[in-house]
Protein backbone atom coordinates (compact mmCIF):
# COMPACT_ATOMS: atom_id res chain seq x y z
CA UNK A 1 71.49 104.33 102.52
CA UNK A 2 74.03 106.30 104.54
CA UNK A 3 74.77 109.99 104.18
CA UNK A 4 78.22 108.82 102.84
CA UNK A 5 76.50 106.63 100.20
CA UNK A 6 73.76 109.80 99.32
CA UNK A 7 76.88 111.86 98.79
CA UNK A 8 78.83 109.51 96.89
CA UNK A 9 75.87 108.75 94.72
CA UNK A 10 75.20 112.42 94.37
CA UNK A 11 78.49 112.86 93.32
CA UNK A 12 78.24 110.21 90.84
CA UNK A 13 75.23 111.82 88.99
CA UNK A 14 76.88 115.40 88.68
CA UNK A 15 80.06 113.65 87.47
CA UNK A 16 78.34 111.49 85.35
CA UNK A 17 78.09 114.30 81.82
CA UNK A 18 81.64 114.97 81.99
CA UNK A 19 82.18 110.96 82.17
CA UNK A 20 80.50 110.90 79.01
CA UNK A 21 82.50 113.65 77.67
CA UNK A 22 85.73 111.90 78.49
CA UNK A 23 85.03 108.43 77.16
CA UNK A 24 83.53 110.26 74.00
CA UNK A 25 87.19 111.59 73.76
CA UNK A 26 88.95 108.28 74.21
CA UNK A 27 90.35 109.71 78.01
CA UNK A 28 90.69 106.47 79.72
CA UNK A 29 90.35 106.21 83.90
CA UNK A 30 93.83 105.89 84.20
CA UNK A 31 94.74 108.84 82.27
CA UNK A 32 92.45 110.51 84.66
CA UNK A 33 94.54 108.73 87.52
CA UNK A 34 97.58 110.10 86.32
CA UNK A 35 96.40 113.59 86.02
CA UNK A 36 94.58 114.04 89.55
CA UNK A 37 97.37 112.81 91.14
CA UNK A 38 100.01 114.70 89.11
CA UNK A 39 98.18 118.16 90.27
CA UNK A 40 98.27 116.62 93.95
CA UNK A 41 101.68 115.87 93.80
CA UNK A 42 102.63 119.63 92.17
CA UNK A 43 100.57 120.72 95.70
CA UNK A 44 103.79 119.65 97.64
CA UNK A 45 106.09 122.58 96.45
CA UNK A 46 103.56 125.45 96.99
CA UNK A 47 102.93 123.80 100.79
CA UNK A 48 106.80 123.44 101.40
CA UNK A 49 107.38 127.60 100.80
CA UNK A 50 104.21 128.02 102.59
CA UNK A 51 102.13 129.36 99.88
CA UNK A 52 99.09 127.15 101.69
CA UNK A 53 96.24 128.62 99.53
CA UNK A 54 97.68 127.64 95.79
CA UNK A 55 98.76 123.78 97.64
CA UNK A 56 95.10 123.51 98.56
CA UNK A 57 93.60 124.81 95.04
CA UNK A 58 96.04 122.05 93.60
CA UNK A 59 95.90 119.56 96.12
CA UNK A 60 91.69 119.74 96.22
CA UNK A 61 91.75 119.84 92.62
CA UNK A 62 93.56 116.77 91.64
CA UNK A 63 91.74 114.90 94.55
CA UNK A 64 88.66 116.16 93.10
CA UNK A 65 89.78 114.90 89.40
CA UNK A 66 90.47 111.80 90.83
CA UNK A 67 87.10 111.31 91.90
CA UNK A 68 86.24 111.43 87.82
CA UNK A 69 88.43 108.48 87.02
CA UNK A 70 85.93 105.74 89.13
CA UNK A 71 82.77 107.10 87.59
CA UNK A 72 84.45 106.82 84.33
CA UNK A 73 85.77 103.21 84.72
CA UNK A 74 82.12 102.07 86.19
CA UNK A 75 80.13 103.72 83.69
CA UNK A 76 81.97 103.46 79.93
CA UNK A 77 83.56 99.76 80.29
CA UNK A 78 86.92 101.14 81.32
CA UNK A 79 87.21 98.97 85.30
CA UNK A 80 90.72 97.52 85.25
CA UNK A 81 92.26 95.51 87.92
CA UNK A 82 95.21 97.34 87.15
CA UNK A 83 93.37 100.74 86.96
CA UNK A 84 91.90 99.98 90.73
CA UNK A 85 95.81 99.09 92.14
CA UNK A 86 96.56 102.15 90.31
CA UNK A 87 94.40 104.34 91.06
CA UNK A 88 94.64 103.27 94.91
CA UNK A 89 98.53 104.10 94.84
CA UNK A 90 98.42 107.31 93.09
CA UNK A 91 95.95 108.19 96.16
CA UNK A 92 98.81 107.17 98.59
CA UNK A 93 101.17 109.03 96.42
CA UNK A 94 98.89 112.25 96.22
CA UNK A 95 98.34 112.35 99.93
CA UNK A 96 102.04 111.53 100.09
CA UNK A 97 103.44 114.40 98.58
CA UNK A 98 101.32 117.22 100.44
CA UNK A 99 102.26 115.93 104.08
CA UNK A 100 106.12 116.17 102.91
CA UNK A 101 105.75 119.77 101.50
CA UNK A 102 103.73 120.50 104.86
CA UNK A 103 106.64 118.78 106.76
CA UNK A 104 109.37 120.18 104.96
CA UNK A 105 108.38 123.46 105.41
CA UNK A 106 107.83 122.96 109.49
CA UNK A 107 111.01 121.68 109.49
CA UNK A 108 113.12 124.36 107.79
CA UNK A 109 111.18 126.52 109.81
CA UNK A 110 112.26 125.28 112.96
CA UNK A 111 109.08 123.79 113.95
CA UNK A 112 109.74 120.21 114.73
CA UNK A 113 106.91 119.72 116.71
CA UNK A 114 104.63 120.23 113.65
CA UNK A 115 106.69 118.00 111.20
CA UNK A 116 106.25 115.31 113.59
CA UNK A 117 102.57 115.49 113.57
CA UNK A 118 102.64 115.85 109.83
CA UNK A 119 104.50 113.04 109.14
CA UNK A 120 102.17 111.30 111.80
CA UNK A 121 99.35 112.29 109.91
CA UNK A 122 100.61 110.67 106.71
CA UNK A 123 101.62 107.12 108.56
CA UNK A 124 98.31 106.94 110.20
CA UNK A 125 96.46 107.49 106.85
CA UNK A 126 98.25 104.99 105.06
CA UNK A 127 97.95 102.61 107.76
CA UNK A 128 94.29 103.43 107.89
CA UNK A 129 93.81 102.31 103.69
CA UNK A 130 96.40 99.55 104.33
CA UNK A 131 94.06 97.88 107.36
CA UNK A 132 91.14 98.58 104.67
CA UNK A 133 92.75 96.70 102.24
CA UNK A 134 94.01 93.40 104.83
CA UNK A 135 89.56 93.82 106.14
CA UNK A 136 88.39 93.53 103.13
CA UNK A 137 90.51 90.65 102.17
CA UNK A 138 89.11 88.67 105.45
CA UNK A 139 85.60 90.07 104.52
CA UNK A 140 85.72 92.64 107.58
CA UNK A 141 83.25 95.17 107.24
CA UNK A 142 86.04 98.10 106.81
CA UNK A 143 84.29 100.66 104.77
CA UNK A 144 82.56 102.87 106.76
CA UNK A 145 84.73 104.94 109.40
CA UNK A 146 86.37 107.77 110.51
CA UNK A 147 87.60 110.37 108.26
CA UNK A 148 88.38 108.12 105.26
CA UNK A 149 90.64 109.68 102.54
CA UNK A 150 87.77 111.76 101.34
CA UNK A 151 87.70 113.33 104.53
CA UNK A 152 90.77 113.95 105.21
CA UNK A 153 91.48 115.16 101.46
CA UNK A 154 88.55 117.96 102.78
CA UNK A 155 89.90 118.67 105.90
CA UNK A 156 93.39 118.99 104.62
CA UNK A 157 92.10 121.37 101.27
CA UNK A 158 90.10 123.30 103.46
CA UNK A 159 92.44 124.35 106.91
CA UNK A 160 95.54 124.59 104.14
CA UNK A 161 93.18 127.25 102.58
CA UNK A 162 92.52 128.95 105.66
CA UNK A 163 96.17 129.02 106.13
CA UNK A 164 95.81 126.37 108.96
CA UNK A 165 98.49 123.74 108.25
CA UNK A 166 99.33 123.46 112.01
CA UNK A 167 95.48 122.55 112.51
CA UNK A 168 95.17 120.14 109.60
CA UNK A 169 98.18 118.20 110.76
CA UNK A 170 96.62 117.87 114.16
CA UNK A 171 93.13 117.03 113.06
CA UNK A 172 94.45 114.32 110.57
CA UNK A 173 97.11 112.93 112.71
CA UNK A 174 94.40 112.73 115.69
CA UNK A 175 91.28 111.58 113.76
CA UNK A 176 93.32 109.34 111.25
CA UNK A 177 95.27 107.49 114.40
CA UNK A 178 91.92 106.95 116.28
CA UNK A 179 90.53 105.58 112.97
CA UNK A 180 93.26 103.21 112.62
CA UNK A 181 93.27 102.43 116.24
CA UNK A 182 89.45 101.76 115.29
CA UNK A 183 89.93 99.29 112.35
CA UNK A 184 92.46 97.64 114.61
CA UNK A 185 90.60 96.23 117.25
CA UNK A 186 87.36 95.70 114.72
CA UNK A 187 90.07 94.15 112.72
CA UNK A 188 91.35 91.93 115.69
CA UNK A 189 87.53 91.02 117.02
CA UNK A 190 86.63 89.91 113.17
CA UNK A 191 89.63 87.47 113.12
């Protein structure tokens, strides 16, 4: 098993009592969805006035919720097709809405430079799940790589907190494009 796999399992098991709690209460996955990503999204406006602490707390929270709603759909009969699509899209959306507070706030703080690299960061992650998604439909081995959206929602959380958004635009932007780069030509070589 890979670390990644020990961690994700791990993560499973801890996750799995408040599963149980949930499903007990008729909370479906999706509802989960919806509210992970709504706290992600409400991590845009702190980032944009540069309040980088309370955008992390929300931002790492509603990724973190979101981690809930697969363990719940796996474990108390609630997998959807729909639910997966969903759930995949309110990621995009979440991880969205932080990179255009982050920008916004470079930007109407004269600081074009780092709005650049934000909104770099953001194309290169979605890229990076979009080249995921085109693998795994050729049967590409596309899962393991660098920082996947777990790490980047970690490295994003964690510099934001530090009140590092310069840094976590760089690292993601750098990282994320090398990772794309990455399933690219493993991408091209499978085909």
């Amino acid at each position: 098993m890979t670390p990644r796999g020990a961690i994700k399992r791990g993560a499973e098991r801890t996750l799995a009592p408040v599963a149980r709690m949930l499903a007990r209460a008729g909370i479906r996955p999706n509802h989960v969805s919806l509210a992970g990503a709504t706290l992600a999204v409400l991590a845009m406006l702190p980032a944009a006035t540069g309040h980088f602490t309370t955008a992390a707390i929300l931002f790492l929270i509603g990724s973190s919720v979101d981690a809930l709603d697969g363990v719940l759909a796996r474990n108390h009969n609630g997998a959807t097709r729909f639910g997966a699509v969903l759930d995949a899209t309110l990621d995009r959306i979440g991880e969205g809405a932080i990179w255009t507070g982050l920008a916004y706030h470079f930007a109407a703080n004269a600081q074009p430079l780092w709005a650049a690299l934000c909104v770099a960061a953001l194309l290169f992650s979605l890229l990076t799940s979009y080249l995921r998604a085109w693998g795994e439909r050729f049967a590409a081995p596309m899962a393991e790589d660098w920082l996947t959206r777990p790490e980047r929602v970690l490295t994003i959380g964690v510099l934001l907190a530090l009140g590092k958004p310069e840094w976590a635009a760089f690292a993601v932007a750098l990282v994320a494009g090398a990772g794309f780069a990455a399933r690219l030509y493993r991408l091209a070589r499978w085909l």
